[in-house]
Every structure is written in structure tokens, then in C-alpha cells.
Protein backbone atom coordinates (compact mmCIF):
# COMPACT_ATOMS: atom_id res chain seq x y z
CA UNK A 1 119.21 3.24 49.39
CA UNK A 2 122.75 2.26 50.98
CA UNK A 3 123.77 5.89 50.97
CA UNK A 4 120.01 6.58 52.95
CA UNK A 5 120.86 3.73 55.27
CA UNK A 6 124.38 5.05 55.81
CA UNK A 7 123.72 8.72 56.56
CA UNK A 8 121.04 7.49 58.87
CA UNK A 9 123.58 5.12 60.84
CA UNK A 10 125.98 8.14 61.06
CA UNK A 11 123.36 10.26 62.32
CA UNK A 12 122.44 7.90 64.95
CA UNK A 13 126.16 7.37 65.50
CA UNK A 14 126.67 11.31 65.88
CA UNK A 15 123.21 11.67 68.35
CA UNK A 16 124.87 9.73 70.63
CA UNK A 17 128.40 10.94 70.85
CA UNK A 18 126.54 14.28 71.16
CA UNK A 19 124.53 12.99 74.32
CA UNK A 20 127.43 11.08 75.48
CA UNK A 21 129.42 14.69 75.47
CA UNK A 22 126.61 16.76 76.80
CA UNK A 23 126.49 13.90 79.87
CA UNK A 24 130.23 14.49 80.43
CA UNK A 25 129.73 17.85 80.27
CA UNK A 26 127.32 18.30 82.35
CA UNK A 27 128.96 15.98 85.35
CA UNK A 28 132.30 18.10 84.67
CA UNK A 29 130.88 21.30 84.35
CA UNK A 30 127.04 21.72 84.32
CA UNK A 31 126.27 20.45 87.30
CA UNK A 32 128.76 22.91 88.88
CA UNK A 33 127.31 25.96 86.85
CA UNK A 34 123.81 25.21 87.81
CA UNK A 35 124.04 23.27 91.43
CA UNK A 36 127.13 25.21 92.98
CA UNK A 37 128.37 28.66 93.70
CA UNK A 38 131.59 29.96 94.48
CA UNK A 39 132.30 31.33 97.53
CA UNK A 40 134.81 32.67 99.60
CA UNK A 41 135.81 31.15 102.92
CA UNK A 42 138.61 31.57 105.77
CA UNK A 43 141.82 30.26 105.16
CA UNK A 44 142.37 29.66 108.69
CA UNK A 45 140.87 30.25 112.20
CA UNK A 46 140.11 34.29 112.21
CA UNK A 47 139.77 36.02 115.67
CA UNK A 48 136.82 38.59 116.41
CA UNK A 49 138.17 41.90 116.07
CA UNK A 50 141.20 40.87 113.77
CA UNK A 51 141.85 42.90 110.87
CA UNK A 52 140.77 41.56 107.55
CA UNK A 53 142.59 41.50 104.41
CA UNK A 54 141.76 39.04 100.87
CA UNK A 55 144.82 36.53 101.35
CA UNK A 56 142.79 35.28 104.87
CA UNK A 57 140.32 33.85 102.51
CA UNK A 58 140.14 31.13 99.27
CA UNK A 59 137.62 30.32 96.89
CA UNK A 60 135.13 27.31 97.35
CA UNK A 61 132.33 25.66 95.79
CA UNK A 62 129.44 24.95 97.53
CA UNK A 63 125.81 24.00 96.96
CA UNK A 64 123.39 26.76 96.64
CA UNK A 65 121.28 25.59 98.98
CA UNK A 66 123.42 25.72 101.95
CA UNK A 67 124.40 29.28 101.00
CA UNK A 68 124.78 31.38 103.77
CA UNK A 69 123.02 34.80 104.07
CA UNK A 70 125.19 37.22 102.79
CA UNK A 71 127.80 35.34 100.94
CA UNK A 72 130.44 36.89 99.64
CA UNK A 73 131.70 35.86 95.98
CA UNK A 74 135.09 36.36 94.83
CA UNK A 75 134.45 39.23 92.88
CA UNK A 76 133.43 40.83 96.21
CA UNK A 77 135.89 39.88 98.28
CA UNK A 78 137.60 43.51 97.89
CA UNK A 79 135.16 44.81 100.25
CA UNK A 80 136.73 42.93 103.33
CA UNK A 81 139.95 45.19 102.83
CA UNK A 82 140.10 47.45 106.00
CA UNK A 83 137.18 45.40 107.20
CA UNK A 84 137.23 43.84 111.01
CA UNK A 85 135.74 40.48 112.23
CA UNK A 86 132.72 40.80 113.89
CA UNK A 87 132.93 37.46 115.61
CA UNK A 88 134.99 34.19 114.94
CA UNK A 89 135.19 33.10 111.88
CA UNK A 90 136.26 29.22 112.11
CA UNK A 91 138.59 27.57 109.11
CA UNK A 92 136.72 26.66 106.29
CA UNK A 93 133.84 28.69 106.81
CA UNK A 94 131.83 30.79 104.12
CA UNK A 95 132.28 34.25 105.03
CA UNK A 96 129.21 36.61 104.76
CA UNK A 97 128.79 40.31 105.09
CA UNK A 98 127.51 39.97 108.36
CA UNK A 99 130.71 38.99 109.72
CA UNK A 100 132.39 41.92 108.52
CA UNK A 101 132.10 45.32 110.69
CA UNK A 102 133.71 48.42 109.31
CA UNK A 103 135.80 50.38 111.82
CA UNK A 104 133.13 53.07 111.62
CA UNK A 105 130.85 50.20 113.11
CA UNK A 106 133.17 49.57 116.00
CA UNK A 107 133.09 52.87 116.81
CA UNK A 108 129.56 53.78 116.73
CA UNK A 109 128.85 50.05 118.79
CA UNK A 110 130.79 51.97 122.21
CA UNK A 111 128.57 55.25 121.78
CA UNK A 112 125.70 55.63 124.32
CA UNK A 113 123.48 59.01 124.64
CA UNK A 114 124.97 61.25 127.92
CA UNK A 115 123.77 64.23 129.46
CA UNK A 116 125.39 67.42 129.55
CA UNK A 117 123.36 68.93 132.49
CA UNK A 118 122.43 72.47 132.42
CA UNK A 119 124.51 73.34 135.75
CA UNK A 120 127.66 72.61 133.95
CA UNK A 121 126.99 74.54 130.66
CA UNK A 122 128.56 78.06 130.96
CA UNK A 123 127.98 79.13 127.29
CA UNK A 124 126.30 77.37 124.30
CA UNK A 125 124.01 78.09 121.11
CA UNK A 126 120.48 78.44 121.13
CA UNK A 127 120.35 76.84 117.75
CA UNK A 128 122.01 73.78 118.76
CA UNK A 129 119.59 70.81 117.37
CA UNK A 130 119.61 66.86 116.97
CA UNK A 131 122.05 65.75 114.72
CA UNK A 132 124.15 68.73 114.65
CA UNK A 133 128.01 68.51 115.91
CA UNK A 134 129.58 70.56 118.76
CA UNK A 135 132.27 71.09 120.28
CA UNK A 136 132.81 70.96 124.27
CA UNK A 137 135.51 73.24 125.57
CA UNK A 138 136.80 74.34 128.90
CA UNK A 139 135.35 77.21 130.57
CA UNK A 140 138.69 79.11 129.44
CA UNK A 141 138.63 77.90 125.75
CA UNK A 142 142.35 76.60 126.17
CA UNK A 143 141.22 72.98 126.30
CA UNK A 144 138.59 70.83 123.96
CA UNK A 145 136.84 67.88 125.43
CA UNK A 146 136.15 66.61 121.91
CA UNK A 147 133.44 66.88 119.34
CA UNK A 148 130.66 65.19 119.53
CA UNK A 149 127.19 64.71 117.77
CA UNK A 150 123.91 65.59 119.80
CA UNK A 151 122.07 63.15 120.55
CA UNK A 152 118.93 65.58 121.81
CA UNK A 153 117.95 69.10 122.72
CA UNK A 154 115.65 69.04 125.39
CA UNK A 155 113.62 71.60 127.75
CA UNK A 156 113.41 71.81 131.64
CA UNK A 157 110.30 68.67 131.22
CA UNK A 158 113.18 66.48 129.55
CA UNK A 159 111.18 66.81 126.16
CA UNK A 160 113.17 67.67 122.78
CA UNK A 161 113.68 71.18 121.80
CA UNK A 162 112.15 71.30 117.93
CA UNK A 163 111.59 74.26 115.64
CA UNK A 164 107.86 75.81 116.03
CA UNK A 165 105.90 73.96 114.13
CA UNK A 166 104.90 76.18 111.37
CA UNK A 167 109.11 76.65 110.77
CA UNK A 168 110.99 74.23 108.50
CA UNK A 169 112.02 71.67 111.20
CA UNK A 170 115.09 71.13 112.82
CA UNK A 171 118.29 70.19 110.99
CA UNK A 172 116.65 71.45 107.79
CA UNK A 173 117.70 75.51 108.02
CA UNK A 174 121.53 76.89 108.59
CA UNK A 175 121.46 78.29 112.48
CA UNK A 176 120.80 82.09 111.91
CA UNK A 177 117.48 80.51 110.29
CA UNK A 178 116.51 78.53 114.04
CA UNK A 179 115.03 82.42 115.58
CA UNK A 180 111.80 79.94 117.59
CA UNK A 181 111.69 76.77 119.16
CA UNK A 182 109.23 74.79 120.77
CA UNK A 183 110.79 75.38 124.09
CA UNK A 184 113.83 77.10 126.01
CA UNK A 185 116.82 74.64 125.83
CA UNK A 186 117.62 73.31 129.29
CA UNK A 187 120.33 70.52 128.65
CA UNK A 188 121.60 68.64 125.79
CA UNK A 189 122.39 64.82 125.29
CA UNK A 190 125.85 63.91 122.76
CA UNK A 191 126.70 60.36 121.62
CA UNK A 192 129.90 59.41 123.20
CA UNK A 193 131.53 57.01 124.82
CA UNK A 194 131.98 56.08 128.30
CA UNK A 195 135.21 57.30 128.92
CA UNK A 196 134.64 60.53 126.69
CA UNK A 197 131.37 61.59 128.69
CA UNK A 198 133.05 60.52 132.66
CA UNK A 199 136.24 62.87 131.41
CA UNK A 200 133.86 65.89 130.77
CA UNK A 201 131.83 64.69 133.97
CA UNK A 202 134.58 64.41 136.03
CA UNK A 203 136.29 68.31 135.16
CA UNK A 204 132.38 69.76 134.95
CA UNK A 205 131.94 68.54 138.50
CA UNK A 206 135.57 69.72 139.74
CA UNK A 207 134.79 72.95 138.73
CA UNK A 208 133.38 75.64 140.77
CA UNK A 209 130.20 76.65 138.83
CA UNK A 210 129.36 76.35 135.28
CA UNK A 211 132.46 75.25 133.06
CA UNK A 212 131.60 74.23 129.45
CA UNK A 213 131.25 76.06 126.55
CA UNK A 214 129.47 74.13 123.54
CA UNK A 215 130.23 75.50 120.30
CA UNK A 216 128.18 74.38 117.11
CA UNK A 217 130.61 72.73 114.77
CA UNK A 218 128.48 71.52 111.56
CA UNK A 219 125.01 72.63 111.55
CA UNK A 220 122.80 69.69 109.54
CA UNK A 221 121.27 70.82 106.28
């Protein structure tokens, strides 16, 4: 009976050091695993457009419920290497994925679609479609004007120039497979920017006649 009465004091002894631990447990580290999340956030004041490497940015806990969208963890925080700020990011905040642009992003956020009007094209491919790359040179060859994707292939009514319909569709066949189209080509757009499309403006208009050459650089499969 006194050993019964003794193992049962012990027990109830032990059940509450165990709940005792599992409380201090949970207020050191439960709470933390279940209510929090680590996150990364800047180190300092980061400018838009400034360069972003890891050591900008230190690990914080914060409650999952004011998680931003697009939160970047720790474990993640190698993608922001050769990353740029897309806007300012203030000390202390939690950086997400939307604040980081690649410099492929920057780019492409300057392009705009430009005409290439028909008077200024001396010489280009008939199998020039959407999506495909060319190359604008100088009515000599000696200079290039830069490479640039087309943006559309349109006829004299300013609608897109398409394989026949009963073809395999444009950007689908290698160029010696584009024999019919929908339309003669009358002018092409390219994605450029600004100052890329006023340089070829400005020599296309300076010349006498026609004065470009487009040559297809990448036809897309």
C-alpha cells in the first residue's frame, strides 16, 4: 500500500514537472515555431534602383499574420544576388519578391513597340514574323542599328501579317517553311527603346530614299 501511494505521488510529482516543462517550452520555443516566421528584412534604408546583395539584409521574426506577400525566408535570400530594388525599401522592413526586379526587368520596363515604316526599309525578309529577332543595318551594311525583337508584322491596313491559315502558324516553322501569308508585309513594329528607335528614325529620315536593311537573326521555333 505505501509503495502504491508512493509511485502514485511520484507520478503526480513527474505530470507536473512535465507540464511545467512543456509550458516553458512552449513560451521559449513553441510559440515561436507555431506563431512566428522568420524573415528577412533591410539592414538599412535601400534606394530604388540600388543593387542588391545578402549582407543588406538580417533575419527577423515576425508574426504570421502580418506576413507580407511574397516574403522572402532566409533560405531564399540567395535569389536577391544580382537583384535591383524596385522601389524603397525602408530599414527594418520585410523584403518580398516584389521588391526585387531582375536587370532583365529593367530592361524590358524602357521597351515600347516602334514602327519601322515601309519608306525606310530598303531590303528585308518576307518571313520575318512576331517574335522573331532582326537585325537593322545601314543601307551599306557597314553599320548595325542593333537587334531587336519584332513586335508585329503588319500589311498596308495596319493588320498583322500571319501564316495562311491552313499552315502551321507563325513562329512555329524555320523561315524557308513561311512560302504564304495572310497578307503582303508593309511595315514592321520592334520593341526598343526610345533612344534606340529616334537613332534609326533620325538616319532613316536623313537618308535620301530607302536605307535599312532588316536581316532575320533567330527565327522562333
Amino acid at each position: 500500500m505505501k509503495l502504491a501511494n508512493g509511485l502514485r505521488r511520484f507520478s503526480g510529482i513527474f505530470l507536473i514537472i512535465v507540464a511545467v516543462a512543456g509550458l516553458v517550452l512552449w513560451e521559449a520555443k513553441g510559440r515561436e515555431l507555431v506563431l512566428m516566421a522568420d524573415v528577412c528584412a533591410a539592414a538599412g534604408n535601400i534606394e530604388q534602383g540600388e543593387k542588391l546583395d545578402p549582407s543588406m539584409f538580417r533575419t527577423v521574426s515576425v508574426p504570421r499574420g502580418s506576413l507580407v506577400s511574397g516574403a522572402v525566408a532566409p533560405r531564399g535570400l540567395a535569389q536577391v544576388n544580382g537583384g535591383i530594388a524596385a522601389g524603397f525599401i525602408p530599414e527594418g522592413a520585410m523584403l518580398s519578391t516584389a521588391y526585387i526586379d531582375t536587370p532583365q526587368e529593367i530592361s524590358r520596363k524602357d521597351d515600347s513597340y516602334f514602327t519601322i515604316e515601309r519608306k525606310w526599309i530598303l531590303m528585308r525578309s518576307s518571313a520575318l514574323r512576331r517574335g522573331d529577332m532582326a537585325e537593322i543595318l545601314t543601307a551599306d551594311g557597314a553599320q548595325s542599328l542593333g537587334v531587336f525583337e519584332i513586335g508585329f508584322v503588319k500589311d498596308a491596313e495596319d493588320s498583322e501579317v500571319r501564316e495562311t491559315a491552313g499552315g502551321t502558324g507563325f513562329g512555329s516553322a524555320p523561315s524557308e517553311s513561311r512560302v504564304d501569308a495572310t497578307s503582303p508585309i508593309d511595315h514592321v513594329e520592334i520593341v526598343a527603346r526610345l533612344s534606340e528607335y529616334l537613332a534609326i528614325r533620325d538616319y532613316a529620315e536623313s537618308a535620301a530614299g530607302p536605307s535599312l536593311i532588316l536581316v532575320g537573326k533567330e527565327i522562333v521555333e
